[in-house]
C-alpha atoms as a PDB file:
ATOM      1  CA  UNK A   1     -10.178 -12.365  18.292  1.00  0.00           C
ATOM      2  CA  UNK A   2     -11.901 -14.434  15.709  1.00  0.00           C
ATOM      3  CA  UNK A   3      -9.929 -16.429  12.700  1.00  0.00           C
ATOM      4  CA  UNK A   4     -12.047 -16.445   9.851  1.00  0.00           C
ATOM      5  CA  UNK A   5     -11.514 -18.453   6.425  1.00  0.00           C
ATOM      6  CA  UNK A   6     -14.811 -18.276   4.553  1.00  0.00           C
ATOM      7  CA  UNK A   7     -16.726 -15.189   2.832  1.00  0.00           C
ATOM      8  CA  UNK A   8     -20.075 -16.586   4.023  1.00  0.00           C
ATOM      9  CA  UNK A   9     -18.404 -17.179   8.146  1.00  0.00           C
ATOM     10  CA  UNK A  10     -17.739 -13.995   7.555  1.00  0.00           C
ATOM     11  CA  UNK A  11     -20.529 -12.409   7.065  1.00  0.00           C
ATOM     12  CA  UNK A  12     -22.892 -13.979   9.875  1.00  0.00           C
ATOM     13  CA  UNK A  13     -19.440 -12.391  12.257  1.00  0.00           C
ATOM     14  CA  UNK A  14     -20.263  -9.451  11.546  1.00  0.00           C
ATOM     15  CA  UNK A  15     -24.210  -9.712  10.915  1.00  0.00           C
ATOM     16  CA  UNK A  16     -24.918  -8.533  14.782  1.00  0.00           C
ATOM     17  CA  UNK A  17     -22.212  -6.072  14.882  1.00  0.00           C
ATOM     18  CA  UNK A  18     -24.159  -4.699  11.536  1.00  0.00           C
ATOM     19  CA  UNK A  19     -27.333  -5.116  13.309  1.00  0.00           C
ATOM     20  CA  UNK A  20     -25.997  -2.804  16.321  1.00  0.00           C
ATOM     21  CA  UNK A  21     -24.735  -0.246  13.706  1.00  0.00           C
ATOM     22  CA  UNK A  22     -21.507  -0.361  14.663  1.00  0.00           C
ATOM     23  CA  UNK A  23     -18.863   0.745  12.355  1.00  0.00           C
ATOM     24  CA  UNK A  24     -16.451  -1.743  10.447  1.00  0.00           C
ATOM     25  CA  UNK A  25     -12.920  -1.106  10.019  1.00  0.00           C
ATOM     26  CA  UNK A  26     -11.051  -2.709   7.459  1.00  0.00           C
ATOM     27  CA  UNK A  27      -7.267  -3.346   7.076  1.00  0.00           C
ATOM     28  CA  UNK A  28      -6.183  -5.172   3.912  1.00  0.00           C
ATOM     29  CA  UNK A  29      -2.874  -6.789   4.086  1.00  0.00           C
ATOM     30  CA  UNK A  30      -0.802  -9.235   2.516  1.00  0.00           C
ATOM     31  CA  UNK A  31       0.590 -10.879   5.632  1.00  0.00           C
ATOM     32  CA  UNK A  32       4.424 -10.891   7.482  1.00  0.00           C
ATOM     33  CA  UNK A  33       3.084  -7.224   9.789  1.00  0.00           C
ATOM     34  CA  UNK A  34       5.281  -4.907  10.949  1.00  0.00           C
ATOM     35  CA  UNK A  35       4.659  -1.470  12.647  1.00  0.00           C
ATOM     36  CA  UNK A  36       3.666   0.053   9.387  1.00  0.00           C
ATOM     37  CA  UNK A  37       0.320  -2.416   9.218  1.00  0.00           C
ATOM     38  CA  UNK A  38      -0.640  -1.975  13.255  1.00  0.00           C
ATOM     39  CA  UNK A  39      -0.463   1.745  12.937  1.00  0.00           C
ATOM     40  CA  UNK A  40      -3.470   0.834   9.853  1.00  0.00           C
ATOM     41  CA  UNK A  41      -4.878  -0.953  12.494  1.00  0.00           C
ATOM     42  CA  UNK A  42      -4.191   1.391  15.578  1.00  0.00           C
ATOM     43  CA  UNK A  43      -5.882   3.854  13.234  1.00  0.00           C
ATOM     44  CA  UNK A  44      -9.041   1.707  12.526  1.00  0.00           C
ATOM     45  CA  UNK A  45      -9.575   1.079  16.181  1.00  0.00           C
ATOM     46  CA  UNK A  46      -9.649   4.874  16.907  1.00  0.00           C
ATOM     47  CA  UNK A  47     -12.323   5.579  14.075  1.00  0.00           C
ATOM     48  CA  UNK A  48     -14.177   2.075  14.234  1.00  0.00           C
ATOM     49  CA  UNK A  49     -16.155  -0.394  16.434  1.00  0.00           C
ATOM     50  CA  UNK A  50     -15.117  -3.410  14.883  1.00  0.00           C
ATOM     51  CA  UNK A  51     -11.649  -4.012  13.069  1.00  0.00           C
ATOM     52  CA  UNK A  52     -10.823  -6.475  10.549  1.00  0.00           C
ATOM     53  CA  UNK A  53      -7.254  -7.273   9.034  1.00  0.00           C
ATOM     54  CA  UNK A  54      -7.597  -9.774   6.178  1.00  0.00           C
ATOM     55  CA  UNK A  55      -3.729 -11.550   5.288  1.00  0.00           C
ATOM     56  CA  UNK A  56      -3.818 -12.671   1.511  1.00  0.00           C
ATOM     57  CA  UNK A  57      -1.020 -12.652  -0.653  1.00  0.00           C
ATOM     58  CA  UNK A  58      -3.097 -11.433  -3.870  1.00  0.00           C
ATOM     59  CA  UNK A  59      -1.422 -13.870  -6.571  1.00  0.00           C
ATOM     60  CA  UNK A  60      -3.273 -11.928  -9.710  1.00  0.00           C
ATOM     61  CA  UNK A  61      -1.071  -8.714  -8.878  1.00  0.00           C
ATOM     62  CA  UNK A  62       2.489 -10.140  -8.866  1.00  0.00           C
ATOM     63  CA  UNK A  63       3.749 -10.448 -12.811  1.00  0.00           C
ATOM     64  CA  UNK A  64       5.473 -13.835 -13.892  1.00  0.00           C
ATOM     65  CA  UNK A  65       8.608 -12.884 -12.807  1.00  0.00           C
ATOM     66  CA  UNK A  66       7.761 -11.289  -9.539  1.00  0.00           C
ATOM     67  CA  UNK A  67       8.103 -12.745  -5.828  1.00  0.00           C
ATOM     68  CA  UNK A  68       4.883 -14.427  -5.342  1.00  0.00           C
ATOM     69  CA  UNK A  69       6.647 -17.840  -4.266  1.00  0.00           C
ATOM     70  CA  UNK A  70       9.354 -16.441  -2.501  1.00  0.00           C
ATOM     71  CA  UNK A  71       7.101 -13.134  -0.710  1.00  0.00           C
ATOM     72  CA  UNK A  72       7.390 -13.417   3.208  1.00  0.00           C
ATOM     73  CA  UNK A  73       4.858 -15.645   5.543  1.00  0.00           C
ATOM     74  CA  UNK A  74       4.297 -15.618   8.752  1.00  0.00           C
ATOM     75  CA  UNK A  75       0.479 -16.213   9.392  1.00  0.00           C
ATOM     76  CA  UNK A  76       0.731 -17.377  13.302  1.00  0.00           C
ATOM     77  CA  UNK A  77       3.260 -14.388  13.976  1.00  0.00           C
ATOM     78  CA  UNK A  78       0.629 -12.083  11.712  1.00  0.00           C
ATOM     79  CA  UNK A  79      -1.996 -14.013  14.444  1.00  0.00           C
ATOM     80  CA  UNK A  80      -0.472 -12.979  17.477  1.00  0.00           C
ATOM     81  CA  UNK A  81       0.237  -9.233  16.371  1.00  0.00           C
ATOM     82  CA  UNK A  82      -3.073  -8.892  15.410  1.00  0.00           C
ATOM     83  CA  UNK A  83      -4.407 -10.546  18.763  1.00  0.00           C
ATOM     84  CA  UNK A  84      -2.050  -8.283  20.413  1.00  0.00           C
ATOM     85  CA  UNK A  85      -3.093  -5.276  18.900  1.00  0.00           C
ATOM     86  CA  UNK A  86      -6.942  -6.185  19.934  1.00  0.00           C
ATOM     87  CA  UNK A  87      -8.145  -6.682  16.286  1.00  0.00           C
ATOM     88  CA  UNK A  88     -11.394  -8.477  16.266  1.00  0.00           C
ATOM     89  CA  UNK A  89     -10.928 -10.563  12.966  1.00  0.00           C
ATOM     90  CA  UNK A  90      -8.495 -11.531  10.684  1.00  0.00           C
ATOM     91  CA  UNK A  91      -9.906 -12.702   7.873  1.00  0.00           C
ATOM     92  CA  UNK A  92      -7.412 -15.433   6.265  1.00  0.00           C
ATOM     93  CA  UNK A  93      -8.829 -16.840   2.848  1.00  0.00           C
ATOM     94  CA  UNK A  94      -7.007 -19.035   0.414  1.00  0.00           C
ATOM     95  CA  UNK A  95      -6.967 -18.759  -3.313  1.00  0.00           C
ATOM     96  CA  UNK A  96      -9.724 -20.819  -3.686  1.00  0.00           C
ATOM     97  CA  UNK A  97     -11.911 -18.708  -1.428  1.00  0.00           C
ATOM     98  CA  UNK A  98     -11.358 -15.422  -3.285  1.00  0.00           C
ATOM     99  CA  UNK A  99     -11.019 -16.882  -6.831  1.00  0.00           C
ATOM    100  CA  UNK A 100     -13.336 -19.628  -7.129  1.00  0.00           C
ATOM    101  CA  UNK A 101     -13.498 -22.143 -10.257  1.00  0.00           C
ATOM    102  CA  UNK A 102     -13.775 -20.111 -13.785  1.00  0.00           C
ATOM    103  CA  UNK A 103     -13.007 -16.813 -11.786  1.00  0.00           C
ATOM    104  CA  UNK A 104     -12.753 -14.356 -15.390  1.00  0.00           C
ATOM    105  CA  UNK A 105     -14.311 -10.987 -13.986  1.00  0.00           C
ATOM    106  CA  UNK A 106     -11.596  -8.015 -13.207  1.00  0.00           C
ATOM    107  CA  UNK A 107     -11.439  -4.236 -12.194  1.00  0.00           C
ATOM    108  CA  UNK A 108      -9.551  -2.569 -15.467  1.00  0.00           C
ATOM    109  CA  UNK A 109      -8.144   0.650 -13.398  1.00  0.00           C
ATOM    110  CA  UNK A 110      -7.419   3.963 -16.155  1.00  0.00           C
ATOM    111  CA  UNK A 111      -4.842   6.718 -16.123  1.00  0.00           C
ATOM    112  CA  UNK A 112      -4.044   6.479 -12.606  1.00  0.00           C
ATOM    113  CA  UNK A 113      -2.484   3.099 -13.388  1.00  0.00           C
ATOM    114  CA  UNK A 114      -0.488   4.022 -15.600  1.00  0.00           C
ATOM    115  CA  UNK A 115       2.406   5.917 -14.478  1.00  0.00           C
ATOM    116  CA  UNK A 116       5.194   5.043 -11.921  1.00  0.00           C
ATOM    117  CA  UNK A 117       4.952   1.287 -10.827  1.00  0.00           C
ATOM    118  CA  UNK A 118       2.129   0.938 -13.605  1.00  0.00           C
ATOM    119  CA  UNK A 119       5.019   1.114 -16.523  1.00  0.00           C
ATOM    120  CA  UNK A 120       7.283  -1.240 -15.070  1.00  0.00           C
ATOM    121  CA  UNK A 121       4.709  -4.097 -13.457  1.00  0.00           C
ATOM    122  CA  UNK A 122       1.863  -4.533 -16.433  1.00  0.00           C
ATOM    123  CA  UNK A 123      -1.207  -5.575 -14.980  1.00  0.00           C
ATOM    124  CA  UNK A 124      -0.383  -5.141 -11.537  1.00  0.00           C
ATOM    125  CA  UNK A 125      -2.665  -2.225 -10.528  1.00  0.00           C
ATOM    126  CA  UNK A 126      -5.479  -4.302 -12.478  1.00  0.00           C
ATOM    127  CA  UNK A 127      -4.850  -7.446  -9.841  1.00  0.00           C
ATOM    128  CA  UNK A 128      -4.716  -4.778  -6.492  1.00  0.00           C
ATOM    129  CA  UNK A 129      -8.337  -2.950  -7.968  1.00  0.00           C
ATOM    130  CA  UNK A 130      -9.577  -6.376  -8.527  1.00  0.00           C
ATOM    131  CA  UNK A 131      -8.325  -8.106  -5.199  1.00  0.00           C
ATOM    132  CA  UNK A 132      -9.654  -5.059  -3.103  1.00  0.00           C
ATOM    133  CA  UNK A 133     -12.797  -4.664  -4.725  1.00  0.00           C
ATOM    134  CA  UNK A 134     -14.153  -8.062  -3.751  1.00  0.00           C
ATOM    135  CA  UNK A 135     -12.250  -7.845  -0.142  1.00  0.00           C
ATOM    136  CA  UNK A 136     -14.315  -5.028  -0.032  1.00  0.00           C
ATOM    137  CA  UNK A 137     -17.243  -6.417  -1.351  1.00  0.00           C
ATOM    138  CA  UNK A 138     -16.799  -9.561   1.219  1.00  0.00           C
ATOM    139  CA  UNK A 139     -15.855  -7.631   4.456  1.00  0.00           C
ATOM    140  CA  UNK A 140     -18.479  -4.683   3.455  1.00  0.00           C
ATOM    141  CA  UNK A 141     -16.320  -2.276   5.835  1.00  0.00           C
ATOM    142  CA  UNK A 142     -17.535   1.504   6.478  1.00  0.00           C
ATOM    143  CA  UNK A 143     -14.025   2.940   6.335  1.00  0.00           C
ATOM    144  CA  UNK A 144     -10.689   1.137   4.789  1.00  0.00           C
ATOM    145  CA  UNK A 145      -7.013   1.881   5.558  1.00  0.00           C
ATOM    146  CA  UNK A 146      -4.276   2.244   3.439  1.00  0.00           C
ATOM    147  CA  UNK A 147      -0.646   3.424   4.148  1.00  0.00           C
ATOM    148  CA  UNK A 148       0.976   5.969   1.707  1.00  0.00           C
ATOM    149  CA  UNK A 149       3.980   4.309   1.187  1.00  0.00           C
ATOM    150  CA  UNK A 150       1.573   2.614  -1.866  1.00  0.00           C
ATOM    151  CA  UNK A 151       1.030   6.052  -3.222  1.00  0.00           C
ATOM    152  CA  UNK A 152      -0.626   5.096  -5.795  1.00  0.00           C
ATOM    153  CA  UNK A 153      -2.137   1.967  -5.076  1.00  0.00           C
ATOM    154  CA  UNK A 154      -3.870   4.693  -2.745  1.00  0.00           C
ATOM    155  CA  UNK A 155      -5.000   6.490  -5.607  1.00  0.00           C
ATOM    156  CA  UNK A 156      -6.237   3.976  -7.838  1.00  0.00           C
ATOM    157  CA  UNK A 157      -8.202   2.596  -4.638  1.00  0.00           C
ATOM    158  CA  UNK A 158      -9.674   5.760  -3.626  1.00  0.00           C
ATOM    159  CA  UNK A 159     -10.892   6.414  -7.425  1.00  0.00           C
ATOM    160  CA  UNK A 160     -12.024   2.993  -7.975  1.00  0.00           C
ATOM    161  CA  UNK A 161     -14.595   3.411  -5.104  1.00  0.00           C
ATOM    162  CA  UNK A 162     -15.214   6.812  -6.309  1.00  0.00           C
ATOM    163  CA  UNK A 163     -16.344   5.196 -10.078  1.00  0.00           C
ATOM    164  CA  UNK A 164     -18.253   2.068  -8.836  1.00  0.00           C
ATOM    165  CA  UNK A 165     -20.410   4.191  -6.008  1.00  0.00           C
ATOM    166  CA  UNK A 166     -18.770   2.353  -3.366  1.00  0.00           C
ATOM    167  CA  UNK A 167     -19.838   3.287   0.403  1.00  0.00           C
ATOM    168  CA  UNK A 168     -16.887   3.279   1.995  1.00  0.00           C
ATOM    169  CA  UNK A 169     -14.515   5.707   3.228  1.00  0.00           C
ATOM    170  CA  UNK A 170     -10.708   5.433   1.982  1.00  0.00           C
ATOM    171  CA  UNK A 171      -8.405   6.639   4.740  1.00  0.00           C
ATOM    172  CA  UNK A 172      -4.668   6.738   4.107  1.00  0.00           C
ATOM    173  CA  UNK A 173      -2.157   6.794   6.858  1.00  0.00           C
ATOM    174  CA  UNK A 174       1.211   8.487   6.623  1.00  0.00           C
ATOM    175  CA  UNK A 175       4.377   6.281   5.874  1.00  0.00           C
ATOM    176  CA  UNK A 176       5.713   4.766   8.699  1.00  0.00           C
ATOM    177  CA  UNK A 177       9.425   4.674   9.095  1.00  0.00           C
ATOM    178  CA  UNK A 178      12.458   2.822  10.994  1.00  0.00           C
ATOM    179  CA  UNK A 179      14.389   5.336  12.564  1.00  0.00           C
ATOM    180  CA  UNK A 180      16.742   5.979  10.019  1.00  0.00           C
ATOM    181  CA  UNK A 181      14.595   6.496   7.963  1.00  0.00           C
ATOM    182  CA  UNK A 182      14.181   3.642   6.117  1.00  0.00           C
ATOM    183  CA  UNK A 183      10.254   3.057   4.664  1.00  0.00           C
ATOM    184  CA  UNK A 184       8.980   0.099   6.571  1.00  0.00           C
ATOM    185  CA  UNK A 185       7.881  -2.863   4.145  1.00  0.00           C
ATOM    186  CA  UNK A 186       7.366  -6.362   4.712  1.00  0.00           C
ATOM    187  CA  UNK A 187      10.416  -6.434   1.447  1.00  0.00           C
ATOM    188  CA  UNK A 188      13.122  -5.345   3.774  1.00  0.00           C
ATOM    189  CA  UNK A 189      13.541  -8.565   5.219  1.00  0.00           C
ATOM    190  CA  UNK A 190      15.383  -9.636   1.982  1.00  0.00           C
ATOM    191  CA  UNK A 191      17.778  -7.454   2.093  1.00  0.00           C
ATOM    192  CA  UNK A 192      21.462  -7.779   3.740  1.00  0.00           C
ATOM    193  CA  UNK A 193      22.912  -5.449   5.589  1.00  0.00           C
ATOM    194  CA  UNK A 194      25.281  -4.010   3.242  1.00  0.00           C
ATOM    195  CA  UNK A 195      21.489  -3.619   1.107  1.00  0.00           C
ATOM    196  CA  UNK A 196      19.925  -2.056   3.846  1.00  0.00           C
ATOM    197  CA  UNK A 197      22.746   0.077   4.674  1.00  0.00           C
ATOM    198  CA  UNK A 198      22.414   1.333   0.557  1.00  0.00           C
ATOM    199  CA  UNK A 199      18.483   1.592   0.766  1.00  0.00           C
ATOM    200  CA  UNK A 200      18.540   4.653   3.178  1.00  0.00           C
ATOM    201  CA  UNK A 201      19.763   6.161  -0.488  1.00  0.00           C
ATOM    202  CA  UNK A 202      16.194   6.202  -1.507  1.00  0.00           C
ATOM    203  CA  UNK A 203      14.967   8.359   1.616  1.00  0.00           C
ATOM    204  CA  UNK A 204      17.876  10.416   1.260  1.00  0.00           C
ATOM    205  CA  UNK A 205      17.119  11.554  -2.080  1.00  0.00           C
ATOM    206  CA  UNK A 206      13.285  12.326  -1.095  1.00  0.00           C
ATOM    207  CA  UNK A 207      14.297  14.003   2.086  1.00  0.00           C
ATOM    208  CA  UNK A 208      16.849  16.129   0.333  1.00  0.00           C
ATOM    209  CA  UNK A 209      13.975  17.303  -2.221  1.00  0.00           C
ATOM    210  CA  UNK A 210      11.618  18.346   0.996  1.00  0.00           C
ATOM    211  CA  UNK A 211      14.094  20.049   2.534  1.00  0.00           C
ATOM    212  CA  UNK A 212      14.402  21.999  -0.382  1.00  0.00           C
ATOM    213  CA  UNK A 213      10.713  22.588  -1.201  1.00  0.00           C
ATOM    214  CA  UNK A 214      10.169  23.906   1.981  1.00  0.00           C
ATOM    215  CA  UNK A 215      13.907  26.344   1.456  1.00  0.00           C
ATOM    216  CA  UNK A 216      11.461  27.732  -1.246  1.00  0.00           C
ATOM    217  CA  UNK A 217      12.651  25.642  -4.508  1.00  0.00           C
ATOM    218  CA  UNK A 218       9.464  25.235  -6.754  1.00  0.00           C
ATOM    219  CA  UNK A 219      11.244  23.800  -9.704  1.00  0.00           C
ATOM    220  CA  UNK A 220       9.886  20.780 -10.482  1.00  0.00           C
ATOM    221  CA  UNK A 221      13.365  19.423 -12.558  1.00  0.00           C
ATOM    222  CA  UNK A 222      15.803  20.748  -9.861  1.00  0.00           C
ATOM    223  CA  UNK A 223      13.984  18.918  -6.812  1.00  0.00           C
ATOM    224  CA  UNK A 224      13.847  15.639  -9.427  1.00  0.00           C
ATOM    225  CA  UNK A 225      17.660  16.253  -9.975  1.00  0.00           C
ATOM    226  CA  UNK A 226      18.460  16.539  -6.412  1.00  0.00           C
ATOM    227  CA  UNK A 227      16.557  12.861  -5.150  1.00  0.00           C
ATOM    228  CA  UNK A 228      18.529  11.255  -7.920  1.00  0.00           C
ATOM    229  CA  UNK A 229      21.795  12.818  -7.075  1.00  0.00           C
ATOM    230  CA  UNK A 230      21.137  10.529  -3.563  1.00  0.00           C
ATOM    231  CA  UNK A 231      20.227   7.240  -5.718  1.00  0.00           C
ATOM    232  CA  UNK A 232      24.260   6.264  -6.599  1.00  0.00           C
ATOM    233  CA  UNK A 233      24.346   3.584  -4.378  1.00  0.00           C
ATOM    234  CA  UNK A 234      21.010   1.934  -5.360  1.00  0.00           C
ATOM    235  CA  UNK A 235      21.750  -1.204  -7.942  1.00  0.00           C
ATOM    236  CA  UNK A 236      18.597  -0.135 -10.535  1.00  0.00           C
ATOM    237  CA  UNK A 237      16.979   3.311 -10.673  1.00  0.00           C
ATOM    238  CA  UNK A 238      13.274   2.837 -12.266  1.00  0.00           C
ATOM    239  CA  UNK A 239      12.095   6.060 -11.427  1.00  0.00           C
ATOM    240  CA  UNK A 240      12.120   9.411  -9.314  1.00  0.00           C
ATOM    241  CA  UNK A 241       9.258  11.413 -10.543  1.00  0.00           C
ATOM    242  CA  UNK A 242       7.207  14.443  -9.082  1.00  0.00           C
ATOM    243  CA  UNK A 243       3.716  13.990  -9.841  1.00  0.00           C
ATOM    244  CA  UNK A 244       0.658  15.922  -8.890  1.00  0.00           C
ATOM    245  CA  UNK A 245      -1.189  14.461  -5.853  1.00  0.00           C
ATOM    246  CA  UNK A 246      -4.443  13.739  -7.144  1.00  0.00           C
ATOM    247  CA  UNK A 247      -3.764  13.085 -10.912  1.00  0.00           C
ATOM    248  CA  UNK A 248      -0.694  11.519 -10.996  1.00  0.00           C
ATOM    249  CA  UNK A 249       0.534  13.306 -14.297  1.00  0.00           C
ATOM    250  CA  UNK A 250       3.961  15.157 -14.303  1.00  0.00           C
ATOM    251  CA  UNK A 251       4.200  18.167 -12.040  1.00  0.00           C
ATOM    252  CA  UNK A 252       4.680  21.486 -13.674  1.00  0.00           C
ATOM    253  CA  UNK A 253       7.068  24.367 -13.187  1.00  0.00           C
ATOM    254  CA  UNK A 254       6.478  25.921 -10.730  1.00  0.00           C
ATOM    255  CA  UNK A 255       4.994  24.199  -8.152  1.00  0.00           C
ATOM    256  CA  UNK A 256       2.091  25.523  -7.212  1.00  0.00           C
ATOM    257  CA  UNK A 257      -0.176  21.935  -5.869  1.00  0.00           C
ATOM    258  CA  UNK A 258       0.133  19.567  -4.191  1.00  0.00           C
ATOM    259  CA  UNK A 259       2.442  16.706  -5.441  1.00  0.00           C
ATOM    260  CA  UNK A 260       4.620  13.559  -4.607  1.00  0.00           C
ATOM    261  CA  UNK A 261       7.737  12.894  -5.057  1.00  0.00           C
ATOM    262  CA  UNK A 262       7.894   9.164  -5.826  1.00  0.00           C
ATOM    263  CA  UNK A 263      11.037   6.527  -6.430  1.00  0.00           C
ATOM    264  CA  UNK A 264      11.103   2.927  -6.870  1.00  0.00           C
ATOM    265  CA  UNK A 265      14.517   1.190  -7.182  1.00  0.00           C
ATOM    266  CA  UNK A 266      16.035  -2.578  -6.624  1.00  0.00           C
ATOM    267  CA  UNK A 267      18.801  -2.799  -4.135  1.00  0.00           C
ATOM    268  CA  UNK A 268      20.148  -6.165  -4.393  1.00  0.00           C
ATOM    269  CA  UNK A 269      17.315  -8.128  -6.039  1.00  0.00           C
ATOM    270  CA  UNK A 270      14.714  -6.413  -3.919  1.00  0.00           C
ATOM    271  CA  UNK A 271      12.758  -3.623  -5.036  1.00  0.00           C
ATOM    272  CA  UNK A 272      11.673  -0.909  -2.999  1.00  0.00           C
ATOM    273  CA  UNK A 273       9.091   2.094  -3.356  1.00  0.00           C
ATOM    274  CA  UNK A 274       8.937   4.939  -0.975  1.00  0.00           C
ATOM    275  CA  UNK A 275       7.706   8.706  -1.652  1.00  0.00           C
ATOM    276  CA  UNK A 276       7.162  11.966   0.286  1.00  0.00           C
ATOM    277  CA  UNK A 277       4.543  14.857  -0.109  1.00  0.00           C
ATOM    278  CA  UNK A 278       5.625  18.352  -0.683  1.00  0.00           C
ATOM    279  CA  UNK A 279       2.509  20.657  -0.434  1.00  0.00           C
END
């Protein structure tokens, strides 16, 4: 496994692999792994040749209040995961490296923004279509993977390389969870255990509204109704909202496409997103 810094080292890494056609994997990341992350890269080493995990906590999507100081680091644990798990780079910029002197050029992402995380963290989904964009535009990958606990940091990916004719395939892998259900998230690790214990609230409240989708409810307010009616023990509700899958507007009554039922809510000081597909 090869430790990489630089855009241009970089590149000549993975000039013979291009050269051989093989087929680049990419994993972006913003460090402190867990399971969730190596399943990203378990999954790029099934569809790939060569698999590369860069670890950059993106500074230009955290708002001036946000965690960007405190957010967890690990980078020789992140290392030996990643060696462990046979990745073939990590690619490990700093600052400097992805936002050079004068840097004034970003990605200005449109209704998928908007919604959900997009009303309560202004700007954020411009920094994450910004960030990715040049990752992408640095690694060059074939295919990129992205879990769906970041619903719609999904979405506003997989449309922004839909509108600027990028070649590269947007895969998104299914949440992965700790046994009680809890969404994994490099977050958790600021929470106590009387917080933990209250966060299973959130997947409570989204399993409760499967189980009922698939018991036949198609009422878009009920199922809302019935994930809140879980949320009591969370310290600040922001949202629990059914959207539609692809557009992110409102769901309608009755549910006839595919949709997600998304929730983002502090516990403690920590704030946590999770969501679950009924369809």
């Amino acid at each position: 496994m090869q430790t990489i810094t630089t855009v241009a080292e970089l590149r000549r890494a993975l000039a013979s692999d291009r050269r051989a056609g093989k087929r680049v994997g990419f994993v972006p990341t913003m460090g402190y792994l867990h399971d969730g992350h190596l399943t990203l890269v378990e999954a790029s080493r099934l569809q790939s040749d060569v698999t590369v995990v860069s670890v950059f906590v993106n500074p230009t999507q955290f708002g001036p209040n946000e965690d960007l100081s405190t957010y967890p680091r690990d980078f020789a644990r992140d290392e030996k995961l990643c060696r462990d798990a046979n990745v073939d780079i990590v690619f490990a910029p700093d600052a400097r490296e992805v936002y050079p002197g004068r840097f004034e050029t970003f990605i200005e992402p449109g209704e998928l923004a908007k919604p959900l995380c997009g009303a309560f963290r202004p700007g954020h989904f411009r920094g994450v279509a910004t960030v990715v964009c040049k990752l992408f535009n640095m690694v060059q990958p074939d295919i990129a993977f992205f879990g769906q606990k970041d619903f719609q940091q999904c979405a506003v990916v997989r449309h922004m390389a839909v509108d600027l004719n990028l070649p590269i395939e947007i895969v998104t892998v299914p949440t992965v969870r700790e046994a009680d259900g809890l969404a994994m998230s490099s977050r958790n690790r600021y929470l106590s255990e009387e917080e933990r214990r209250r966060a299973l609230a959130i997947s409570r409240g989204l399993f409760a509204a499967v189980d009922s989708f698939r018991a036949g409810e198609r009422e878009v307010e009920k199922l809302v109704s019935l994930a809140k009616g879980h949320l009591d023990e969370v310290d600040r509700l922001q949202y629990v909202e059914l959207v539609d899958q692809d557009t992110l507007k409102a769901a309608e009554s009755p549910l006839c496409r595919p949709a997600a039922m998304c929730a983002a809510a502090y516990v403690g000081s920590t704030r946590l997103i999770d969501n679950v597909i009924l369809a």
